[in-house]
C-alpha atoms as a PDB file:
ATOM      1  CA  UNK A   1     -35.490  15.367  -5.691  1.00  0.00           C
ATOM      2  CA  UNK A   2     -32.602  17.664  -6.792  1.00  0.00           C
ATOM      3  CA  UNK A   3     -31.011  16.535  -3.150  1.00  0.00           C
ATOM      4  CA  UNK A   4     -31.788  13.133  -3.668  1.00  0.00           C
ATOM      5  CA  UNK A   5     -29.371  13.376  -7.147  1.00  0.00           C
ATOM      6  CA  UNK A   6     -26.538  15.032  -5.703  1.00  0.00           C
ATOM      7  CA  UNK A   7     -26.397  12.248  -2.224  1.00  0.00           C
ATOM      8  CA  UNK A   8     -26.278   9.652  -5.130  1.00  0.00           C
ATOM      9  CA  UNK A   9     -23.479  11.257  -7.268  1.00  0.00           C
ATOM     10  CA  UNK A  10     -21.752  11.123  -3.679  1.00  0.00           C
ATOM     11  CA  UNK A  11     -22.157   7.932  -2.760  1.00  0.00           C
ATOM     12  CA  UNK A  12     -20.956   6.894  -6.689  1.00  0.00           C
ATOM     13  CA  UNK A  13     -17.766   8.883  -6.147  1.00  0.00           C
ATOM     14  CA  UNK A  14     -17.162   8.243  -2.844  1.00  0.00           C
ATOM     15  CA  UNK A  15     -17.436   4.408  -3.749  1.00  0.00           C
ATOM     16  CA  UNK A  16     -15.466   4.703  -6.891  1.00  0.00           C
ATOM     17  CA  UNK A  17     -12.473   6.380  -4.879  1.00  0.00           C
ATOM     18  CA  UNK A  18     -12.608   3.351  -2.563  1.00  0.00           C
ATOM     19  CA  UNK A  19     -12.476   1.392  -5.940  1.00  0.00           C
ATOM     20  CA  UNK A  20      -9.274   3.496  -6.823  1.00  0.00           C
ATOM     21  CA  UNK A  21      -7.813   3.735  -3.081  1.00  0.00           C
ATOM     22  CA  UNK A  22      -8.080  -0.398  -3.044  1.00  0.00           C
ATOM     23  CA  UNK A  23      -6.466  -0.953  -6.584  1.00  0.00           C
ATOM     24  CA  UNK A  24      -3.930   0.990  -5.914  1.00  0.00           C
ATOM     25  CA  UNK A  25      -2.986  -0.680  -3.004  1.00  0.00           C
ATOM     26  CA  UNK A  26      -3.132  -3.811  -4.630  1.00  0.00           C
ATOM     27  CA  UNK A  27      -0.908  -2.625  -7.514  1.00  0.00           C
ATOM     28  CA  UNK A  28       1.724  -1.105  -4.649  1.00  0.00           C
ATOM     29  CA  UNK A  29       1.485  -4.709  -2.950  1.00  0.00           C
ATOM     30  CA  UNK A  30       2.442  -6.350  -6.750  1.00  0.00           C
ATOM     31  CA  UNK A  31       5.168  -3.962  -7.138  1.00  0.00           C
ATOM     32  CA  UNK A  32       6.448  -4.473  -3.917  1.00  0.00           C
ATOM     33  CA  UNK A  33       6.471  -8.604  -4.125  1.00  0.00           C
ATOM     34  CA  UNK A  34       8.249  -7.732  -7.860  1.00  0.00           C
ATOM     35  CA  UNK A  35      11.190  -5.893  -6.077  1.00  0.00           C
ATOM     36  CA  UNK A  36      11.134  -8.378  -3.309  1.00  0.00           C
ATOM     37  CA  UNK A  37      11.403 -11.093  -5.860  1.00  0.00           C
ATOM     38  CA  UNK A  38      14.402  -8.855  -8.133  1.00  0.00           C
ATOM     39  CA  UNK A  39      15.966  -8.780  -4.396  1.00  0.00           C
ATOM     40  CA  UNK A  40      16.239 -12.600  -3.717  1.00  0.00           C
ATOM     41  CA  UNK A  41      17.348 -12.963  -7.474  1.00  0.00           C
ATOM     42  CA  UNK A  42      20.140 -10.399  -7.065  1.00  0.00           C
ATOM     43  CA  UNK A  43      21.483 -12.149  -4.289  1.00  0.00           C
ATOM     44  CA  UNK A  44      21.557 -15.776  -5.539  1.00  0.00           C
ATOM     45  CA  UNK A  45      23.441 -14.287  -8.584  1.00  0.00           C
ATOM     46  CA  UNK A  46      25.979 -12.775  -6.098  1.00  0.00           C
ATOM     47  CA  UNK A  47      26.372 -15.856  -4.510  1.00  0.00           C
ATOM     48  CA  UNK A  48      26.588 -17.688  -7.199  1.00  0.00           C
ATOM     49  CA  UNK A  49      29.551 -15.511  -8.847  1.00  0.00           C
ATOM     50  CA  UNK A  50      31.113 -15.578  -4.850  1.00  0.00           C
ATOM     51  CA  UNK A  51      31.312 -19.371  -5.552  1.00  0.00           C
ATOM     52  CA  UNK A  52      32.645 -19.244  -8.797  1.00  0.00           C
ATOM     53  CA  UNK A  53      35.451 -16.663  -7.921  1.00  0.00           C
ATOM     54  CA  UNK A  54      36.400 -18.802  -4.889  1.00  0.00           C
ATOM     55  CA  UNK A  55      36.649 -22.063  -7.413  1.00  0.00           C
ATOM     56  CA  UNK A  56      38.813 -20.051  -9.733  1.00  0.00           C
ATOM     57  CA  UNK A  57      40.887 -19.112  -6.771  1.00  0.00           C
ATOM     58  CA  UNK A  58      41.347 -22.352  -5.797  1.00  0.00           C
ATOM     59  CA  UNK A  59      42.108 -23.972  -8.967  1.00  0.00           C
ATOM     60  CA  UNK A  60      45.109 -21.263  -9.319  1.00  0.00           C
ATOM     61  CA  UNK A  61      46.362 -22.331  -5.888  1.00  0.00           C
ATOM     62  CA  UNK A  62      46.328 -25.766  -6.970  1.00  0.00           C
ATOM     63  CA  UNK A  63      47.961 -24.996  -9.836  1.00  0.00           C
ATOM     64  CA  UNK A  64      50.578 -22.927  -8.344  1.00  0.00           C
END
């Protein structure tokens, strides 16, 4: 009987570290899709400000 307590505390813990294991994989995956996202964000901003510096540039030309 004593046996039969301590196999079930094992199986609990050994299923709620698969619990942990799988939502912290999940939270890894979200993080990584975040800084994926920041990534795509960061660029469109650069290109953005490359396309406004090369308007400036040529609105100087013009004027000169």
């Amino acid at each position: 009987m004593a046996n039969d307590a301590v196999e079930e505390a094992k199986k609990k813990r050994k299923a709620d570290l698969e619990k942990y294991k799988s939502r912290e994989k999940g939270e890894i995956k979200a993080q990584q899709d975040r800084l994926a996202n920041y990534k795509k964000k960061q660029a469109t901003i650069e290109e953005q400000i490359e396309t406004f510096n090369q308007h400036i540039k040529n609105i100087q030309n013009a004027v000169n």
